[in-house]
N, C-alpha and C. Protein backbone atom coordinates (compact mmCIF):
# COMPACT_ATOMS: atom_id res chain seq x y z
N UNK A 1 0.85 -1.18 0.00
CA UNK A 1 0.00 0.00 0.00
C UNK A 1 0.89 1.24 0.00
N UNK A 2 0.15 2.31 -0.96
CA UNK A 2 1.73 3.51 -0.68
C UNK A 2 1.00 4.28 0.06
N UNK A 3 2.34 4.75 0.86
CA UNK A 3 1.99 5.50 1.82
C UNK A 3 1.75 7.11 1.64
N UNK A 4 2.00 7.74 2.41
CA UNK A 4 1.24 9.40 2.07
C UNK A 4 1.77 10.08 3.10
N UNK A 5 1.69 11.55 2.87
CA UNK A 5 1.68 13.12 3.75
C UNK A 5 0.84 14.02 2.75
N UNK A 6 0.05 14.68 3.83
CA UNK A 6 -0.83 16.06 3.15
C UNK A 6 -0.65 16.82 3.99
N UNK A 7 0.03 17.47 3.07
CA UNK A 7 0.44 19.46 3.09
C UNK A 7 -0.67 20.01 3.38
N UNK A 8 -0.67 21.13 5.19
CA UNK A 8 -1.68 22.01 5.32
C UNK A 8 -2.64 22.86 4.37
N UNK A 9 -1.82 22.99 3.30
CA UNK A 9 -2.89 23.66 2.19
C UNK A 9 -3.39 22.41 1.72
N UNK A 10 -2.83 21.46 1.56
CA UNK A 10 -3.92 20.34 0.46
C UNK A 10 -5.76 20.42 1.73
N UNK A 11 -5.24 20.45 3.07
CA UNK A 11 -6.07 20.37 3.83
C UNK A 11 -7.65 21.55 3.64
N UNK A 12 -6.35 23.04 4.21
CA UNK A 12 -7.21 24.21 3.90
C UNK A 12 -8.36 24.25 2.88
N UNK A 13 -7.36 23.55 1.59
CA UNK A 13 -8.50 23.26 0.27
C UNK A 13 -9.27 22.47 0.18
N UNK A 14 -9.52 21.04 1.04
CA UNK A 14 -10.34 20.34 0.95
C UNK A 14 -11.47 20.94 2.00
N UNK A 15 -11.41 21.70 2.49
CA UNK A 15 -12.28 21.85 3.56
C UNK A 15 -13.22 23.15 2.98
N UNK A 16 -12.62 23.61 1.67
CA UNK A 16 -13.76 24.49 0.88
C UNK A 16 -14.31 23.36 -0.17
N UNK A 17 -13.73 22.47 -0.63
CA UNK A 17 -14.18 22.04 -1.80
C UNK A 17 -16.01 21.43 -0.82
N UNK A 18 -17.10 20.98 -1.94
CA UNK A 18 -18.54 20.42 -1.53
C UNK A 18 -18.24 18.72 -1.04
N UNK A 19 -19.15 18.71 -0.68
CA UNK A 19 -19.59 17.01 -0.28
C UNK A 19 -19.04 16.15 -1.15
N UNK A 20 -20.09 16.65 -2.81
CA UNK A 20 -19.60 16.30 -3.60
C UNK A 20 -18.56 16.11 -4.33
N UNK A 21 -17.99 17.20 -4.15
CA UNK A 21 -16.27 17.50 -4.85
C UNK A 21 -15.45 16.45 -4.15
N UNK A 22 -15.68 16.06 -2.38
CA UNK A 22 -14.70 15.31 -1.62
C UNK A 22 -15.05 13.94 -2.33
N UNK A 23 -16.53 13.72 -2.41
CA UNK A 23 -16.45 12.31 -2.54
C UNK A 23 -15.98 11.92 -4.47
N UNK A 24 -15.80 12.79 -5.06
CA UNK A 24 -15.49 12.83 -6.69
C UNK A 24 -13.96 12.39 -6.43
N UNK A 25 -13.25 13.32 -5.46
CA UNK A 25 -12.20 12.85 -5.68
C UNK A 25 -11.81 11.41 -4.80
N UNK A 26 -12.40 11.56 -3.68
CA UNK A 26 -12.00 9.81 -3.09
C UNK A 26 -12.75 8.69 -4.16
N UNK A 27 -13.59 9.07 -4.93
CA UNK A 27 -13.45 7.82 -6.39
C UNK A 27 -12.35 7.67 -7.20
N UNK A 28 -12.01 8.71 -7.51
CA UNK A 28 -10.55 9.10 -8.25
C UNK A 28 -9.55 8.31 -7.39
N UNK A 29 -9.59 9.04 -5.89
CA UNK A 29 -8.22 8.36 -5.42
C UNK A 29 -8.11 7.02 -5.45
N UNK A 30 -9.26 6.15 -5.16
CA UNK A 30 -9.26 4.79 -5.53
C UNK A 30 -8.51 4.31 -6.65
N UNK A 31 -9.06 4.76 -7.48
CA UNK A 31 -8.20 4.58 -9.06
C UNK A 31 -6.66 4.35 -9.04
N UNK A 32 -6.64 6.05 -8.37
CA UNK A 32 -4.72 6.60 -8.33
C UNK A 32 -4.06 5.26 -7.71
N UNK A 33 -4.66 5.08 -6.46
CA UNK A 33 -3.80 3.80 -5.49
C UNK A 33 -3.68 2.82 -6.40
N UNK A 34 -4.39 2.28 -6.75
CA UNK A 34 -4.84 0.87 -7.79
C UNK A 34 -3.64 1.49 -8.66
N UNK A 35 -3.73 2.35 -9.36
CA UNK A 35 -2.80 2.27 -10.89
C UNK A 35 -1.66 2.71 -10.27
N UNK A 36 -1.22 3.46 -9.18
CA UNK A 36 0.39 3.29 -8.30
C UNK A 36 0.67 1.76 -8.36
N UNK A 37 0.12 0.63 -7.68
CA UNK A 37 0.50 -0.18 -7.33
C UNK A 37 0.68 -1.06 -8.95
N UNK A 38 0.15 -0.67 -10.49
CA UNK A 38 0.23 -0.79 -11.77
C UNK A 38 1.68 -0.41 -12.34
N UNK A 39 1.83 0.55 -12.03
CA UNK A 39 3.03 1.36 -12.17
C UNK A 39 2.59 1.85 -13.15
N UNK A 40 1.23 2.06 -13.81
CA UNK A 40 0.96 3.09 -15.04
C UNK A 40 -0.44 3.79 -14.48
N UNK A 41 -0.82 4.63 -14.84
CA UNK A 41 -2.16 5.09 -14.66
C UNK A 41 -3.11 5.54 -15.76
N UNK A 42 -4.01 5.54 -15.50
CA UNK A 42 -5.06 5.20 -16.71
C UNK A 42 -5.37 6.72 -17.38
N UNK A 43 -5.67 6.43 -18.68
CA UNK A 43 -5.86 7.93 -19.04
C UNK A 43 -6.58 8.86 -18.52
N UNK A 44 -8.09 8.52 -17.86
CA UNK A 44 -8.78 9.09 -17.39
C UNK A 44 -8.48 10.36 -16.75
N UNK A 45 -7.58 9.64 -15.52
CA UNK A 45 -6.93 10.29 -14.65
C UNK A 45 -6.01 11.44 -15.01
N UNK A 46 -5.08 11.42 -16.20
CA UNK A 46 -4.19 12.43 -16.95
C UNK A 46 -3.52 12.93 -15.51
N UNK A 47 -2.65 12.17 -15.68
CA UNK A 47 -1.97 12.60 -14.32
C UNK A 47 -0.39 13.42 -15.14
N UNK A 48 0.08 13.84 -14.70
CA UNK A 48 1.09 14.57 -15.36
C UNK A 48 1.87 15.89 -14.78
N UNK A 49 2.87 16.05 -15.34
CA UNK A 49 3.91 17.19 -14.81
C UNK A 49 3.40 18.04 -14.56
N UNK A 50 3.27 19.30 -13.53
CA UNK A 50 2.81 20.74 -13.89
C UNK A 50 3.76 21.31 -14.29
N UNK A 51 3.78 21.88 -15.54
CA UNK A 51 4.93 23.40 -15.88
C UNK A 51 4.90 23.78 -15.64
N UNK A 52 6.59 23.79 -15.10
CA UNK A 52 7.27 25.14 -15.00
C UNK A 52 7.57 24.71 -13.51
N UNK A 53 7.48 23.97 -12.85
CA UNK A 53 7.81 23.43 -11.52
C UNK A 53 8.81 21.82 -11.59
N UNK A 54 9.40 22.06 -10.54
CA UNK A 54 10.27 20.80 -10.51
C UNK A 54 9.66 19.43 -9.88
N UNK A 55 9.06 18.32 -9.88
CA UNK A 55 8.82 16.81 -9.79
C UNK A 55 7.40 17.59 -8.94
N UNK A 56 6.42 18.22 -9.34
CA UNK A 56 5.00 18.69 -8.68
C UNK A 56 4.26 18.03 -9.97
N UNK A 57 3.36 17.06 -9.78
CA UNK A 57 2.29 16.66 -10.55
C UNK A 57 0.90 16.87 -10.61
N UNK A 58 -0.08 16.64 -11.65
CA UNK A 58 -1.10 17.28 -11.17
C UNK A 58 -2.54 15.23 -11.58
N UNK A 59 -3.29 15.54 -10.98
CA UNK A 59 -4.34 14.72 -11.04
C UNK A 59 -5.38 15.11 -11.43
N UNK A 60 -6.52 14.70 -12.66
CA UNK A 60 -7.98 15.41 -12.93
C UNK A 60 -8.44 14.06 -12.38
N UNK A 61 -9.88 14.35 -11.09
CA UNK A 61 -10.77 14.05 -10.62
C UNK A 61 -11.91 14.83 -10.85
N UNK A 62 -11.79 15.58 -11.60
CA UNK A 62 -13.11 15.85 -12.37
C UNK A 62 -13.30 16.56 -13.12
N UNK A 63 -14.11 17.79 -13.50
CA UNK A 63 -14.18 17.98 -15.25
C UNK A 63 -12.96 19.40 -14.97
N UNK A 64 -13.60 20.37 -13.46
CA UNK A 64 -12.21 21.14 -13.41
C UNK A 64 -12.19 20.58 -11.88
N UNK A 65 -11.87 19.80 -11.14
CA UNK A 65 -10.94 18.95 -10.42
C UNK A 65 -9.97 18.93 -11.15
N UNK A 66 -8.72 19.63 -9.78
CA UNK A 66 -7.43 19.24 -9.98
C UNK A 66 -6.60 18.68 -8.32
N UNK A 67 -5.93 18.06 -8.69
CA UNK A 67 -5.12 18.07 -6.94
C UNK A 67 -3.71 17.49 -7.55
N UNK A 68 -2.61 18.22 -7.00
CA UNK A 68 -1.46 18.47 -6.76
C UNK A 68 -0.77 17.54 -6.32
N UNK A 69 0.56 16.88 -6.32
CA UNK A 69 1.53 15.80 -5.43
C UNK A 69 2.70 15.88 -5.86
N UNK A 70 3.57 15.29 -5.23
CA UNK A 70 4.87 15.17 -5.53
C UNK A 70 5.44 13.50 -4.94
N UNK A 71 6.18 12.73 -5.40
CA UNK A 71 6.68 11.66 -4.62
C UNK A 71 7.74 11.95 -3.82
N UNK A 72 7.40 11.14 -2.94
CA UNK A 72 8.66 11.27 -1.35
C UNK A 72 9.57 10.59 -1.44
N UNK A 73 10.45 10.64 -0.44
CA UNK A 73 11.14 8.98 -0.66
C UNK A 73 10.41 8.07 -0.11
N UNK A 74 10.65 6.70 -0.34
CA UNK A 74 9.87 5.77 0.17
C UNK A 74 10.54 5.07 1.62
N UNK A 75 9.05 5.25 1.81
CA UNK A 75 8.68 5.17 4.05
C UNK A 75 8.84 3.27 3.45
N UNK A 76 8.35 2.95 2.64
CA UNK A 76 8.13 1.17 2.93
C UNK A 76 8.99 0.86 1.07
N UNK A 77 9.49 -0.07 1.70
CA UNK A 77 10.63 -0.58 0.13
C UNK A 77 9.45 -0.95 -0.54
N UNK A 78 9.92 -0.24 -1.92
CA UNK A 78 9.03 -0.63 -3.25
C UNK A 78 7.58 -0.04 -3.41
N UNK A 79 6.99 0.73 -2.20
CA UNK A 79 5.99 1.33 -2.45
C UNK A 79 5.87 2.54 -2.72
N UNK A 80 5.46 3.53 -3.17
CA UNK A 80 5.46 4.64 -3.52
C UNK A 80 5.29 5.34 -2.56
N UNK A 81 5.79 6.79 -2.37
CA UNK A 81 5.20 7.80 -1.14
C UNK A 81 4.96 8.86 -1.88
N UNK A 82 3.57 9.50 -1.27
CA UNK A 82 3.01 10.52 -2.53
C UNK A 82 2.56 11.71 -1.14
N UNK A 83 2.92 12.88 -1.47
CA UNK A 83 2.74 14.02 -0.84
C UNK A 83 1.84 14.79 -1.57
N UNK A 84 0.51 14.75 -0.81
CA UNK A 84 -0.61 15.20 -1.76
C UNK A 84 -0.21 17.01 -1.26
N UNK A 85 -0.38 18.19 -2.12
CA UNK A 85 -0.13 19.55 -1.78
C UNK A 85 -0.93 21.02 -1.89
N UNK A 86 -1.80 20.39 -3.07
CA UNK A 86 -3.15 21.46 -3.09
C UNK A 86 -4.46 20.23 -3.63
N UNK A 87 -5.32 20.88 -3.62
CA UNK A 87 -6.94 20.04 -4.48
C UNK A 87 -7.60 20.98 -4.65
N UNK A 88 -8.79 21.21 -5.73
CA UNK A 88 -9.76 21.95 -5.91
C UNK A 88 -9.99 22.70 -7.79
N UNK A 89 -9.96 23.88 -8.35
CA UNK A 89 -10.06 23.91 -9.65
C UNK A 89 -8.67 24.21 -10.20
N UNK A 90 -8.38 24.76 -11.14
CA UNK A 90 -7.50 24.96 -12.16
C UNK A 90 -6.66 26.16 -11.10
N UNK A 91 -7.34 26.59 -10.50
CA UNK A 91 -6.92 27.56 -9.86
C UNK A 91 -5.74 27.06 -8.54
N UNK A 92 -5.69 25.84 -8.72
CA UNK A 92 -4.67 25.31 -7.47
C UNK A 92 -3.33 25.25 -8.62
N UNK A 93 -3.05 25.50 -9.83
CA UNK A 93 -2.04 25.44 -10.31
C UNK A 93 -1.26 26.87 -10.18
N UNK A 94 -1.82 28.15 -9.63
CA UNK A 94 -1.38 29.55 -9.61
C UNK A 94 -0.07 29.02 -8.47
N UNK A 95 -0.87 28.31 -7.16
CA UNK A 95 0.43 27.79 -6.38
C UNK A 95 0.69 26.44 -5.82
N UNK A 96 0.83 25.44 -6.95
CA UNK A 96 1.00 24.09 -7.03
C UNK A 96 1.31 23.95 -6.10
């Protein structure tokens, strides 16, 4: 299972996003874990670099759902560690 840290802003932002928005993205995150442990992830998801920043990625969980991460080093051999850092619209890329 990979393990995790969330950055006080990933927090701040989940606590504006709706009911709905939280539970859109814990469907998504299901996915993310599943295709970490794949070692590929599915298009849906379009997970990918943000420009213009160094190893900050971004995740679509929904049509403008976005949420932010970076990998850690790894807490457990061979599993991934993912530092989730903002969530919410397009607008979490101003400060990834």
């Amino acid at each position: 299972m990979p393990t995790r840290d969330v950055l006080a802003s990933f927090w701040r932002d989940w606590g504006e996003l709706a009911p709905e928005q939280q539970r859109e993205f814990r469907k998504a995150l299901r996915k993310f874990i599943a295709d970490l442990r794949t070692g590929r992830f599915r298009p849906g998801l379009r997970v990918k670099h943000v420009q213009g920043t160094d190893g900050i990625f971004e995740l679509t969980w929904a049509n403008d759902g976005r949420a932010t991460f970076q990998y850690g080093k790894e807490l457990k051999p061979g599993e991934p560690h993912i530092i989730w850092r903002r969530i919410g619209t397009h607008d979490v890329f101003n400060t990834p």
